[in-house]
Protein backbone atom coordinates (compact mmCIF):
# COMPACT_ATOMS: atom_id res chain seq x y z
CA UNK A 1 6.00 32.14 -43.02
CA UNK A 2 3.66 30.03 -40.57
CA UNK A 3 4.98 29.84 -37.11
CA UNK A 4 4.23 26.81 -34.43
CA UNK A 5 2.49 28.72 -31.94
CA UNK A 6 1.92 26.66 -28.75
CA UNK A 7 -0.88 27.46 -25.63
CA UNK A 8 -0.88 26.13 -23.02
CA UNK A 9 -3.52 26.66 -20.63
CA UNK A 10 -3.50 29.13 -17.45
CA UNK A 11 -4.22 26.31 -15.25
CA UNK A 12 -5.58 22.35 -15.39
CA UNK A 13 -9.40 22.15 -14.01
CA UNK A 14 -10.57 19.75 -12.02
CA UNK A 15 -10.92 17.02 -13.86
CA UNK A 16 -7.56 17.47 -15.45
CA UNK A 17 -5.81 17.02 -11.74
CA UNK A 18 -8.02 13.69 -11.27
CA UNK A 19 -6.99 12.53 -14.12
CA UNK A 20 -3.22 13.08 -13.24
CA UNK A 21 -3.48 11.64 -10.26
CA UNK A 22 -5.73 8.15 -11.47
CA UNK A 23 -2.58 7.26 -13.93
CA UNK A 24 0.25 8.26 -11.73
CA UNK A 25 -1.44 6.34 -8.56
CA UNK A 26 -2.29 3.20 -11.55
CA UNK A 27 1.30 3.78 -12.40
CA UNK A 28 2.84 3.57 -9.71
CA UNK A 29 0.47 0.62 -8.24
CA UNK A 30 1.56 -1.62 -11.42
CA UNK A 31 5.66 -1.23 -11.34
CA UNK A 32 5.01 -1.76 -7.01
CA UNK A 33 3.99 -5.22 -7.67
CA UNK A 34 7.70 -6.03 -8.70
CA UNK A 35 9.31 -4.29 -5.62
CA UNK A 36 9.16 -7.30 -3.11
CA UNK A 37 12.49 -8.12 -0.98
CA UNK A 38 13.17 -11.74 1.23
CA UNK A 39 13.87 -11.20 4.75
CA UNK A 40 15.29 -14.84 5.73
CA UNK A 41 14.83 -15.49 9.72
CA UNK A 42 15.55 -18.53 11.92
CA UNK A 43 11.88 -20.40 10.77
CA UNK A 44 10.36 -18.07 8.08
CA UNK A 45 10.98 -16.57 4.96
CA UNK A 46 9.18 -13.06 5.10
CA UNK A 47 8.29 -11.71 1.43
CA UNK A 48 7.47 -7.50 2.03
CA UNK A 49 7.00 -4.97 -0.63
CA UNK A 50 8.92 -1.55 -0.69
CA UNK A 51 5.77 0.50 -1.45
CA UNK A 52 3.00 -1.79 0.29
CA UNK A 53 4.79 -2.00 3.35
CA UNK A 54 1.75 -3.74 5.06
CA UNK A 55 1.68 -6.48 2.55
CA UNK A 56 3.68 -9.40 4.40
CA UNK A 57 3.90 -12.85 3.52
CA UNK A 58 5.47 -15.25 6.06
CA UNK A 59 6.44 -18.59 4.70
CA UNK A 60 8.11 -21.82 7.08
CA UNK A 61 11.46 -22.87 5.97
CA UNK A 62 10.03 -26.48 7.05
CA UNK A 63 7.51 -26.21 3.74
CA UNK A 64 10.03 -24.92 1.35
CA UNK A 65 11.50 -28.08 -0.90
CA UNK A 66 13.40 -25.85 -3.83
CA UNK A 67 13.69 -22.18 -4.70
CA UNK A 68 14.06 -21.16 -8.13
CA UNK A 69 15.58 -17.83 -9.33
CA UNK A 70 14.57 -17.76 -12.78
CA UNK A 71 14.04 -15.15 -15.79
CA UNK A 72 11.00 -13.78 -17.26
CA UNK A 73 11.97 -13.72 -21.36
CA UNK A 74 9.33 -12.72 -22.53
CA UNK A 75 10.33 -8.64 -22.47
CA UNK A 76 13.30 -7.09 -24.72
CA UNK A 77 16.66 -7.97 -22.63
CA UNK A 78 16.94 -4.66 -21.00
CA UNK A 79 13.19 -5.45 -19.26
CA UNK A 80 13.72 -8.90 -18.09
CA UNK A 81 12.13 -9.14 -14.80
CA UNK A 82 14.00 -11.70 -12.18
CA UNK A 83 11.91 -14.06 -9.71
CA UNK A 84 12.11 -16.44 -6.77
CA UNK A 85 9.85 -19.49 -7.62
CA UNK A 86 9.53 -21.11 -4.43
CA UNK A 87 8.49 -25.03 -4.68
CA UNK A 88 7.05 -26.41 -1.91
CA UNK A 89 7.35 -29.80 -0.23
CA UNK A 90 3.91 -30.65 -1.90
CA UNK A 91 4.76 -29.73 -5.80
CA UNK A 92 3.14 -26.63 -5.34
CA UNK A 93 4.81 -23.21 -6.20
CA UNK A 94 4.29 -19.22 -5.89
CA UNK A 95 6.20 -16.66 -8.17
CA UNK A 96 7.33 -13.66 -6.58
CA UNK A 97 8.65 -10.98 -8.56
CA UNK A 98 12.34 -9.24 -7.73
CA UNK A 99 12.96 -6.73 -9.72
CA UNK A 100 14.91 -4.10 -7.62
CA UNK A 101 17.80 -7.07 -6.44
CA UNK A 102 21.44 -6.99 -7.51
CA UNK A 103 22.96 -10.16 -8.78
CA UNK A 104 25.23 -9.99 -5.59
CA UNK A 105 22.07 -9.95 -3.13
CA UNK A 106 20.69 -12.84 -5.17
CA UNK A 107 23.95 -15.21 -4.62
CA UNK A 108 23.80 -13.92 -0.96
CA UNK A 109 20.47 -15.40 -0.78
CA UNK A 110 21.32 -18.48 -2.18
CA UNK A 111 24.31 -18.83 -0.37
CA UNK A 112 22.18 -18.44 3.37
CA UNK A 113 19.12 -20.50 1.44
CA UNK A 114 21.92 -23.58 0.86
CA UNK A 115 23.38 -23.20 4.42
CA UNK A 116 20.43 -24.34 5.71
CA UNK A 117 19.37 -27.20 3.27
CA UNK A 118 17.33 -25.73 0.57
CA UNK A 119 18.22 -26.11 -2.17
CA UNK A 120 18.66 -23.48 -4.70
CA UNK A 121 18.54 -23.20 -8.70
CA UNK A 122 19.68 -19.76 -10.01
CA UNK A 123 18.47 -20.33 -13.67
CA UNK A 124 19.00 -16.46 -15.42
């Protein structure tokens, strides 16, 4: 009778580690992307990231003509990645992905985006 036998090595070398590292730091730079949050002030929508906490966009409400929540469909249902298209008062638009929002924090948003005359389309 043959028997699975299984070795595992004392410990990784060098180049094992860097390679460990380069995908987790890859990994963990391409799911980041999706982590960004909307801090809404009294002129300015601020757009951070939870990992790249430097990263800050600062957008006028005065710009702004529609904000779009919307659905990307192109993942299995389970993967669907949710975010804010924000239209501004020239036609032009900017996509920023949501992914860590409830649906409660989204209506929130749309509730303080529609107090102060923006409209808002919540299309997922």
């Amino acid at each position: 009778m043959i028997k699975n036998i299984i070795v595992y090595p004392d410990s990784i070398n060098a180049n094992g580690k860097i390679f460990i590292i380069t995908v987790s730091l890859v990994l963990i730079y391409y799911h980041s992307r999706y982590m960004n949050y909307f801090v809404l002030e009294k002129d300015y929508l601020l757009i951070r990231n939870e990992n790249f906490y430097w990263k800050k966009e600062q957008i006028e409400l005065n710009d702004i003509y529609e904000i779009v929540v919307e659905k990307e469909e192109r993942y299995r249902r389970s993967f669907n990645k949710k975010y804010m298209r924000i239209i501004y008062k020239d036609f032009s638009d900017e996509k920023y992905c949501a992914d860590l929002l409830y649906e409660g924090t989204w209506i929130n948003l749309k509730n303080e985006f529609e107090k102060i005359n923006i409209p808002v389309r919540i299309e997922c």
